[in-house]
PDB file of N, CA and C in Angstrom:
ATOM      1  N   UNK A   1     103.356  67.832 102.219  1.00  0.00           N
ATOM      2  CA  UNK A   1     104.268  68.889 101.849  1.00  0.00           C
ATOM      3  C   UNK A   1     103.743  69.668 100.636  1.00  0.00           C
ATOM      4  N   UNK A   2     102.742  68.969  99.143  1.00  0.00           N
ATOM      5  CA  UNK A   2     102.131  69.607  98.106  1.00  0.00           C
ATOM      6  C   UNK A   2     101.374  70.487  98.704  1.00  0.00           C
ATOM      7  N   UNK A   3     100.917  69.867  99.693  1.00  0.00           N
ATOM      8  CA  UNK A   3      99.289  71.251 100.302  1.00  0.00           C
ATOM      9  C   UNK A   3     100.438  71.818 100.760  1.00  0.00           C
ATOM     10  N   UNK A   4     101.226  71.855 101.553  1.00  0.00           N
ATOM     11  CA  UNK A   4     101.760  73.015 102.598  1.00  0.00           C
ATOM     12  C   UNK A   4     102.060  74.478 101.075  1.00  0.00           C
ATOM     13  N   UNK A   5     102.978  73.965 100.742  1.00  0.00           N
ATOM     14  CA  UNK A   5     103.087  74.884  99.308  1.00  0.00           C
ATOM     15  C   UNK A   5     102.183  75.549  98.780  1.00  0.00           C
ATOM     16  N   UNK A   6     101.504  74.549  98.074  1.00  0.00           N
ATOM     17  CA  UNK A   6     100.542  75.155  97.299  1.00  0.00           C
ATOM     18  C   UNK A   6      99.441  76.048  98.166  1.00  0.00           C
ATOM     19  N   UNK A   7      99.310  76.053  99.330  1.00  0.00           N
ATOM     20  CA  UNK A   7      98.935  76.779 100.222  1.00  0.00           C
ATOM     21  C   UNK A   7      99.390  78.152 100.549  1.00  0.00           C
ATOM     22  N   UNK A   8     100.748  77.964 100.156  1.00  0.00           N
ATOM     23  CA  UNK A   8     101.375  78.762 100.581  1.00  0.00           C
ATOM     24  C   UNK A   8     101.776  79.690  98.940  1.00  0.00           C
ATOM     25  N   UNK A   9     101.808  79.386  98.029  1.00  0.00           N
ATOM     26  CA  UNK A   9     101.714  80.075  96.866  1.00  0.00           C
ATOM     27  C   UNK A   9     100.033  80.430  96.470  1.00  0.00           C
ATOM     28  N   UNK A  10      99.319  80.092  96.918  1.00  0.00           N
ATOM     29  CA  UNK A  10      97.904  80.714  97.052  1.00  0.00           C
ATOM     30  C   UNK A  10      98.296  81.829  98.018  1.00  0.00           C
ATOM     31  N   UNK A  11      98.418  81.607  99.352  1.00  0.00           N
ATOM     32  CA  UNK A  11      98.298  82.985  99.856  1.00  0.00           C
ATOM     33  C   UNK A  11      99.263  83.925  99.143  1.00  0.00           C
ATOM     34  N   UNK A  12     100.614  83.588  98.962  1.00  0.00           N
ATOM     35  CA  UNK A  12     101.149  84.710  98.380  1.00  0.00           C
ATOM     36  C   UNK A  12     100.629  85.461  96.893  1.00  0.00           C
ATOM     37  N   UNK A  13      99.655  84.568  95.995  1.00  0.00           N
ATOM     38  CA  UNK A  13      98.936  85.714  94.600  1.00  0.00           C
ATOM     39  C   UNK A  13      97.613  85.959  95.368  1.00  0.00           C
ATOM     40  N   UNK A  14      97.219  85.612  96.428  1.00  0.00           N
ATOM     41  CA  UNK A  14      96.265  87.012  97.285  1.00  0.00           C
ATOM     42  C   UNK A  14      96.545  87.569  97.705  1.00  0.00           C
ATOM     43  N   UNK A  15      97.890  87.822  98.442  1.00  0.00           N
ATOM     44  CA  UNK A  15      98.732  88.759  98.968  1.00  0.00           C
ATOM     45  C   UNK A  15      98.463  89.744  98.109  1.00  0.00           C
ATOM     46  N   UNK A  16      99.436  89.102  96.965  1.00  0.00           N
ATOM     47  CA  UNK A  16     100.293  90.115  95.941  1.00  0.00           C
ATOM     48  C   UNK A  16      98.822  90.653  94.995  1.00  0.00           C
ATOM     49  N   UNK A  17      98.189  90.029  94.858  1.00  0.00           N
ATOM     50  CA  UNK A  17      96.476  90.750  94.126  1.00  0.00           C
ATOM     51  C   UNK A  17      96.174  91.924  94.925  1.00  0.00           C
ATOM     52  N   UNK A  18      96.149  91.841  96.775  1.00  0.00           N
ATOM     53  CA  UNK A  18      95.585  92.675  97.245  1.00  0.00           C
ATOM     54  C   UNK A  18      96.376  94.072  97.296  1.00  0.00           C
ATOM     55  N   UNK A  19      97.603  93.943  97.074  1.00  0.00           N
ATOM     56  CA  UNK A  19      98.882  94.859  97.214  1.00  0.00           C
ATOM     57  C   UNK A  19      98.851  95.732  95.959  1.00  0.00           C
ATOM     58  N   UNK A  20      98.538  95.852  95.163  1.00  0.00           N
ATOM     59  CA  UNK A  20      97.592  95.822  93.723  1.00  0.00           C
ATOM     60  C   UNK A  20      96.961  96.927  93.854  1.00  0.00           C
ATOM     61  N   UNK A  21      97.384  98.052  93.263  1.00  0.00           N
ATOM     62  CA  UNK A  21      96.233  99.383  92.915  1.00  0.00           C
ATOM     63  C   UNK A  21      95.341  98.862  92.132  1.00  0.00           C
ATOM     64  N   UNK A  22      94.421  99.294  92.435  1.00  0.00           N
ATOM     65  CA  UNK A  22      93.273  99.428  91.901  1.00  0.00           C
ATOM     66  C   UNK A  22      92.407 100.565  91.382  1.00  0.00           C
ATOM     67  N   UNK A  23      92.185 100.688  90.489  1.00  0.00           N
ATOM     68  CA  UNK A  23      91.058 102.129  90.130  1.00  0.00           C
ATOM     69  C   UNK A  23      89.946 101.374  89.037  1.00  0.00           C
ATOM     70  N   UNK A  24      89.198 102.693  88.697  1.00  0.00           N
ATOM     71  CA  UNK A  24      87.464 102.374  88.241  1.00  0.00           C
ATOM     72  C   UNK A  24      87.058 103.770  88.185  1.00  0.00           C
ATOM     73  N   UNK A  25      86.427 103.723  87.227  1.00  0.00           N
ATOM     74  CA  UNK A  25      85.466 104.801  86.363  1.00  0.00           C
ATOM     75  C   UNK A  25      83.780 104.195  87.249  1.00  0.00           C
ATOM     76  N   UNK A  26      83.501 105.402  87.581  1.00  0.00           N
ATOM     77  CA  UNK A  26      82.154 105.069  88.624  1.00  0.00           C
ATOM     78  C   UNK A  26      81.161 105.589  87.912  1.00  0.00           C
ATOM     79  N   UNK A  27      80.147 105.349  87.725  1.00  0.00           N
ATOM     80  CA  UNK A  27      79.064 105.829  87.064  1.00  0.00           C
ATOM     81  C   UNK A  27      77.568 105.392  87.697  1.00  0.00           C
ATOM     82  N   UNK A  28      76.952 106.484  88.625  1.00  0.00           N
ATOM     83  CA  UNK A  28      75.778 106.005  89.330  1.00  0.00           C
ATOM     84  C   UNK A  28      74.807 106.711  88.549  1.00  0.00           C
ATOM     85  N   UNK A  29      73.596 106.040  87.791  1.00  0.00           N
ATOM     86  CA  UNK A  29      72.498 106.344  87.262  1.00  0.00           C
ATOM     87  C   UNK A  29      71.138 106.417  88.115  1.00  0.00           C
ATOM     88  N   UNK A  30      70.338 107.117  88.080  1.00  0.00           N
ATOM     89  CA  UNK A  30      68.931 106.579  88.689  1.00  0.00           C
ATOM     90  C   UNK A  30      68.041 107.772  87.351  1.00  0.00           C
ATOM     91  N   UNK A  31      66.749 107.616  87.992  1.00  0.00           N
ATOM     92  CA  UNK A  31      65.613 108.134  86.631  1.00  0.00           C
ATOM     93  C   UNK A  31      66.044 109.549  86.802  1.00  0.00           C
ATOM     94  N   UNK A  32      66.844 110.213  85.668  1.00  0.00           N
ATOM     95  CA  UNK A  32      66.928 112.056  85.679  1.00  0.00           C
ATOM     96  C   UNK A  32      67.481 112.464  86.611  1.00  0.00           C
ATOM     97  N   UNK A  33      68.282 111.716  86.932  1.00  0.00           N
ATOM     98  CA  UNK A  33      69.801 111.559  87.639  1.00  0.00           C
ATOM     99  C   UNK A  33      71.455 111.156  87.201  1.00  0.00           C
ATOM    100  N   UNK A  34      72.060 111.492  86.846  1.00  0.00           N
ATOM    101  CA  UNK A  34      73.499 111.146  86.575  1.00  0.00           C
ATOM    102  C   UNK A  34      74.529 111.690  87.815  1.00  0.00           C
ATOM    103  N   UNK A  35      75.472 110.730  88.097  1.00  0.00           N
ATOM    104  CA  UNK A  35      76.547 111.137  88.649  1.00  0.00           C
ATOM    105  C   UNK A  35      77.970 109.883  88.098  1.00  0.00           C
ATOM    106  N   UNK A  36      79.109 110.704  87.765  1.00  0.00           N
ATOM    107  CA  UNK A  36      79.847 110.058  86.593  1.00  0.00           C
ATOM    108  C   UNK A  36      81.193 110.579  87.621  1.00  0.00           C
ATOM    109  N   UNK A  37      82.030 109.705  88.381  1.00  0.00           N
ATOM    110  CA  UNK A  37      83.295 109.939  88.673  1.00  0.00           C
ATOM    111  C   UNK A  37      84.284 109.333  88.622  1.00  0.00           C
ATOM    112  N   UNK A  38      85.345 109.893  87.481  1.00  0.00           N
ATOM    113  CA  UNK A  38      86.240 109.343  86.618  1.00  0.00           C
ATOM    114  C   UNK A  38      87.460 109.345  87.911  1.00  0.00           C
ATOM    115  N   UNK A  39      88.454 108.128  87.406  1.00  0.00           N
ATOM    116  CA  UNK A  39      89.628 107.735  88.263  1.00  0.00           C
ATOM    117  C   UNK A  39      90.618 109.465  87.870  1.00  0.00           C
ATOM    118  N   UNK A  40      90.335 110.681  88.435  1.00  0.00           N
ATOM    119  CA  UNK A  40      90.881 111.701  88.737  1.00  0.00           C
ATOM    120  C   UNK A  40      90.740 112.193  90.183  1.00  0.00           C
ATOM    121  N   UNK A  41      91.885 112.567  91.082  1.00  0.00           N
ATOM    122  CA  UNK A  41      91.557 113.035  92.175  1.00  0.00           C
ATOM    123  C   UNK A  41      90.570 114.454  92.379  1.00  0.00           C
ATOM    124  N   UNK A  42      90.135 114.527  93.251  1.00  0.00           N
ATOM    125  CA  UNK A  42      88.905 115.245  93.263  1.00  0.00           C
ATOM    126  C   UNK A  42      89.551 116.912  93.105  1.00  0.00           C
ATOM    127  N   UNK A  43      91.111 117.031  93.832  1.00  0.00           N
ATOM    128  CA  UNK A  43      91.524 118.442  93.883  1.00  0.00           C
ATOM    129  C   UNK A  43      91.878 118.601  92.892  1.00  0.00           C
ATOM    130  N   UNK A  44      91.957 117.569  91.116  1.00  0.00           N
ATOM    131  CA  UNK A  44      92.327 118.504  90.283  1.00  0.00           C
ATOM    132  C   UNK A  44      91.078 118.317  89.453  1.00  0.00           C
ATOM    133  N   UNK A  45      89.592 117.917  89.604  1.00  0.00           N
ATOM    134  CA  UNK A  45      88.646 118.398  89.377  1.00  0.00           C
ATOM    135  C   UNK A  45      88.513 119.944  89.451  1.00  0.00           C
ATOM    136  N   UNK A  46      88.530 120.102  90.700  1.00  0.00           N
ATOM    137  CA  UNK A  46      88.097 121.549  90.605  1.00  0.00           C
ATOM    138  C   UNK A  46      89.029 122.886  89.733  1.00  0.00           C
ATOM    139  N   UNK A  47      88.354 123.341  88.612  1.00  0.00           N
ATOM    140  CA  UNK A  47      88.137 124.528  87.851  1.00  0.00           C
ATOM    141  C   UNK A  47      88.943 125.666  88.168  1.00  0.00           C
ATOM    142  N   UNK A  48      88.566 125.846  89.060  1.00  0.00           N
ATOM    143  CA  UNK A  48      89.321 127.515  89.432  1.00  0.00           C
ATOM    144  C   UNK A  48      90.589 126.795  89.590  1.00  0.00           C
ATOM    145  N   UNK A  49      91.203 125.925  90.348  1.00  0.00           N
ATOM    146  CA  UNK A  49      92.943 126.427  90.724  1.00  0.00           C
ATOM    147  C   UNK A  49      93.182 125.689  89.465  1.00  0.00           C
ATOM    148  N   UNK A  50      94.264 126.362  88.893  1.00  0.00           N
ATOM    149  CA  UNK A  50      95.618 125.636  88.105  1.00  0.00           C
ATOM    150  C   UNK A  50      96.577 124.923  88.253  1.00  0.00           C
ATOM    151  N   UNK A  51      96.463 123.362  88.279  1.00  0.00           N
ATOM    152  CA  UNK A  51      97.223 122.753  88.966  1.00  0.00           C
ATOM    153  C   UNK A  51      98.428 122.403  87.545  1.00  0.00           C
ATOM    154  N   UNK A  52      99.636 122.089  88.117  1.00  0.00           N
ATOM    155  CA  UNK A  52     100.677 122.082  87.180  1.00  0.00           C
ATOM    156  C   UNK A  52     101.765 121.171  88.193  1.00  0.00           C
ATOM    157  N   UNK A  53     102.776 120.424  87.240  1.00  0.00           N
ATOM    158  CA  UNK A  53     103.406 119.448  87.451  1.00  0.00           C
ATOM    159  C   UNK A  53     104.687 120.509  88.497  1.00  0.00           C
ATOM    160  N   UNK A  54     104.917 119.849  89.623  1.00  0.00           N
ATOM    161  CA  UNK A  54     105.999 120.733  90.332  1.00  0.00           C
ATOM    162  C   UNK A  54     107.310 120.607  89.544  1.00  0.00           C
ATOM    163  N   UNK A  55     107.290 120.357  88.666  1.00  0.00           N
ATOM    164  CA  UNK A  55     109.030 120.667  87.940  1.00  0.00           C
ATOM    165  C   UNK A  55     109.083 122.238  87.011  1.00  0.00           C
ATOM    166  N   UNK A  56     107.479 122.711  87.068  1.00  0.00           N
ATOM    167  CA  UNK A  56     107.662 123.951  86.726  1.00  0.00           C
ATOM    168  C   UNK A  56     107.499 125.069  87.128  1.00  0.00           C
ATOM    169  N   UNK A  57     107.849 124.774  88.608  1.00  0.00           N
ATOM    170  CA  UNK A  57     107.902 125.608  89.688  1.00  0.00           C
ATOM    171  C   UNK A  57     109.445 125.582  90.182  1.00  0.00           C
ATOM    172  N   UNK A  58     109.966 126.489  89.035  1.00  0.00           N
ATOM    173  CA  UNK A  58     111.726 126.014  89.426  1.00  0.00           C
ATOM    174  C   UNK A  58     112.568 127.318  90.241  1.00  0.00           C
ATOM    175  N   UNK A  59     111.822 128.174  90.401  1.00  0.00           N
ATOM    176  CA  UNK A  59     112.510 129.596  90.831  1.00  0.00           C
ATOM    177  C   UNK A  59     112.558 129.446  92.622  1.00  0.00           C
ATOM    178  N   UNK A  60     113.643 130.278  92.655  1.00  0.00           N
ATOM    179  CA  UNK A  60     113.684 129.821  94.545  1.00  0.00           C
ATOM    180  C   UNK A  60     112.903 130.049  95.220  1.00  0.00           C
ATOM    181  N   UNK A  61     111.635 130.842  94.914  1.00  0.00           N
ATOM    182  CA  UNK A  61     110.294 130.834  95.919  1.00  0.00           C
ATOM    183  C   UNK A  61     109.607 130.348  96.413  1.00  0.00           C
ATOM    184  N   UNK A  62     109.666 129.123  95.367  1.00  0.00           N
ATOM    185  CA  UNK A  62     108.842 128.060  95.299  1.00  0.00           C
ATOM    186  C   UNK A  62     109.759 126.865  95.818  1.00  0.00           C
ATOM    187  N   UNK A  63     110.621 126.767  96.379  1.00  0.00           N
ATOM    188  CA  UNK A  63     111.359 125.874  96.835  1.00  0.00           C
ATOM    189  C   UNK A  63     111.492 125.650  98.696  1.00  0.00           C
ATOM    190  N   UNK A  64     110.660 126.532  99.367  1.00  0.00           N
ATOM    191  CA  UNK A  64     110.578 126.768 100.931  1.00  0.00           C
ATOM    192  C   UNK A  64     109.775 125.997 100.945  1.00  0.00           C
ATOM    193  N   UNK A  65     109.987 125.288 102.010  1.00  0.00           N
ATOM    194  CA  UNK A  65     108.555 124.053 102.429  1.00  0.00           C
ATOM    195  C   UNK A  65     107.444 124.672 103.220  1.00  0.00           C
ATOM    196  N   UNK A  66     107.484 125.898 103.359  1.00  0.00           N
ATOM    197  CA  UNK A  66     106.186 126.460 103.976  1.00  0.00           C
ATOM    198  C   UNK A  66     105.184 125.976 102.143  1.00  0.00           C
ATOM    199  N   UNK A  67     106.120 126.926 101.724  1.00  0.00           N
ATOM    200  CA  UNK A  67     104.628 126.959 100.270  1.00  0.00           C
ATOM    201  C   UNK A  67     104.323 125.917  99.677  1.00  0.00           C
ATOM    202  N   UNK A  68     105.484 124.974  99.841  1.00  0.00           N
ATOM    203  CA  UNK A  68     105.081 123.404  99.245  1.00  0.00           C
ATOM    204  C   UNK A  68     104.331 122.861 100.161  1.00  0.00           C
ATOM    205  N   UNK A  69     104.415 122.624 101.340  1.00  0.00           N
ATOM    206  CA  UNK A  69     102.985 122.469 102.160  1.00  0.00           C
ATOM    207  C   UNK A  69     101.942 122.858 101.831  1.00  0.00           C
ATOM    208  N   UNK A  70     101.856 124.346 101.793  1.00  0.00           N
ATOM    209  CA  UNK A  70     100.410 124.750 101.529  1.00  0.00           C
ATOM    210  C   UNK A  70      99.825 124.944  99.644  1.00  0.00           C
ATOM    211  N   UNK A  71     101.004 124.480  98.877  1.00  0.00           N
ATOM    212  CA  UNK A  71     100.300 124.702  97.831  1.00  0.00           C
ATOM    213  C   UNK A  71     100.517 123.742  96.581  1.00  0.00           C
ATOM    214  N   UNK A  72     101.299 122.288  97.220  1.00  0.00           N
ATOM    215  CA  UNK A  72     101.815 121.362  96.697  1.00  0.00           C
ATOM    216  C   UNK A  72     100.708 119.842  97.011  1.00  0.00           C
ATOM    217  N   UNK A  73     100.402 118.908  96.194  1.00  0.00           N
ATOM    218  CA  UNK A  73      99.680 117.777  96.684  1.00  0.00           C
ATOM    219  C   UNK A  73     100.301 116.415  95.862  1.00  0.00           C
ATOM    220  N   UNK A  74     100.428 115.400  96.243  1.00  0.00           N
ATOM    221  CA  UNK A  74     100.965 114.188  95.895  1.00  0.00           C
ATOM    222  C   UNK A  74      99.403 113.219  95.175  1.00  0.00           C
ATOM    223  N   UNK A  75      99.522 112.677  93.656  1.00  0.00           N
ATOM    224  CA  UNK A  75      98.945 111.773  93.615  1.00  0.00           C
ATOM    225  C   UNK A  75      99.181 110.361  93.865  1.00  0.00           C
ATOM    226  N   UNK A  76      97.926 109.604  93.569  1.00  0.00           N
ATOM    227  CA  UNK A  76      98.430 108.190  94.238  1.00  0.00           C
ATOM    228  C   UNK A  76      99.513 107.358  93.249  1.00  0.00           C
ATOM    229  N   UNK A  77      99.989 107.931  91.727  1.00  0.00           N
ATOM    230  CA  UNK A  77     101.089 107.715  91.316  1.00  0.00           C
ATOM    231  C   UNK A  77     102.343 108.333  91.912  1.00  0.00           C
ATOM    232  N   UNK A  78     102.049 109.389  92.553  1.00  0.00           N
ATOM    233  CA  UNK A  78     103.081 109.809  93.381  1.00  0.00           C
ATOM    234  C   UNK A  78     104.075 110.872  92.869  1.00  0.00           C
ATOM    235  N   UNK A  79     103.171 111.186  91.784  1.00  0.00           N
ATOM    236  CA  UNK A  79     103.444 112.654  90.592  1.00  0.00           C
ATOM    237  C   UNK A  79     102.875 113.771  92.057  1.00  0.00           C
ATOM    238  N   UNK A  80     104.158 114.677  92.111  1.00  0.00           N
ATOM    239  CA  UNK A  80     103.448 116.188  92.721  1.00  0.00           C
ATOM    240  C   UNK A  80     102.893 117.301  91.765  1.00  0.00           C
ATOM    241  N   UNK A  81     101.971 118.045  92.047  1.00  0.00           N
ATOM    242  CA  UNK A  81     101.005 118.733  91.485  1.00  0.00           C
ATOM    243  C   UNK A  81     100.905 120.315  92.611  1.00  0.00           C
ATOM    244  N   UNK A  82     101.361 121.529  92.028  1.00  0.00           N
ATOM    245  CA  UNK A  82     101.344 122.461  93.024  1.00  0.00           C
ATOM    246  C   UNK A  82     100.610 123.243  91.725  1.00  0.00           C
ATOM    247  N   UNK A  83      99.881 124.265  92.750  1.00  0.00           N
ATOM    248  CA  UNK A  83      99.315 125.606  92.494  1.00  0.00           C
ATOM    249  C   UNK A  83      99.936 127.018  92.929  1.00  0.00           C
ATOM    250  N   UNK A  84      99.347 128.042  92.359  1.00  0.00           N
ATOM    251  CA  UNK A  84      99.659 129.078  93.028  1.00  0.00           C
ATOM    252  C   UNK A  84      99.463 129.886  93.712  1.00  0.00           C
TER     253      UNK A  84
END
């Protein structure tokens, strides 16, 4: 009955480990080479758009789900992020 348990509380903190976000700062080197990619999603890397927290997109235009489709994105905290 100790093994059955303790068997069974092992699988459940590998369960619960694997259930577990995970992130990491990546950093691949080689000779006169760098590539460095930080735990940021890649669409608010990019420069040109202005991405901004959707609570300051409060006017009724911005409230049709056509434009939140096309100009709204979810991170993996689950914060929305729209452009314009």
């Amino acid at each position: 009955m100790r093994k059955i348990l303790a068997a069974l509380v092992a699988a459940g903190a590998i369960g619960l480990a694997g259930a577990l976000p995970a992130s990491a700062d990546v950093v691949i080197q080689t000779p006169g080479f760098t590539v460095e990619q930080q735990n940021v999603p890649y669409w608010r890397q990019r420069q040109e758009d202005n991405w901004r927290a959707r609570q300051e997109f409060r006017e009724e235009q911005y409230r049709h789900e056509a434009w939140l489709a096309n100009h709204c994105v979810r991170d993996w905290s689950g914060h929305e992020y729209c452009r314009q």
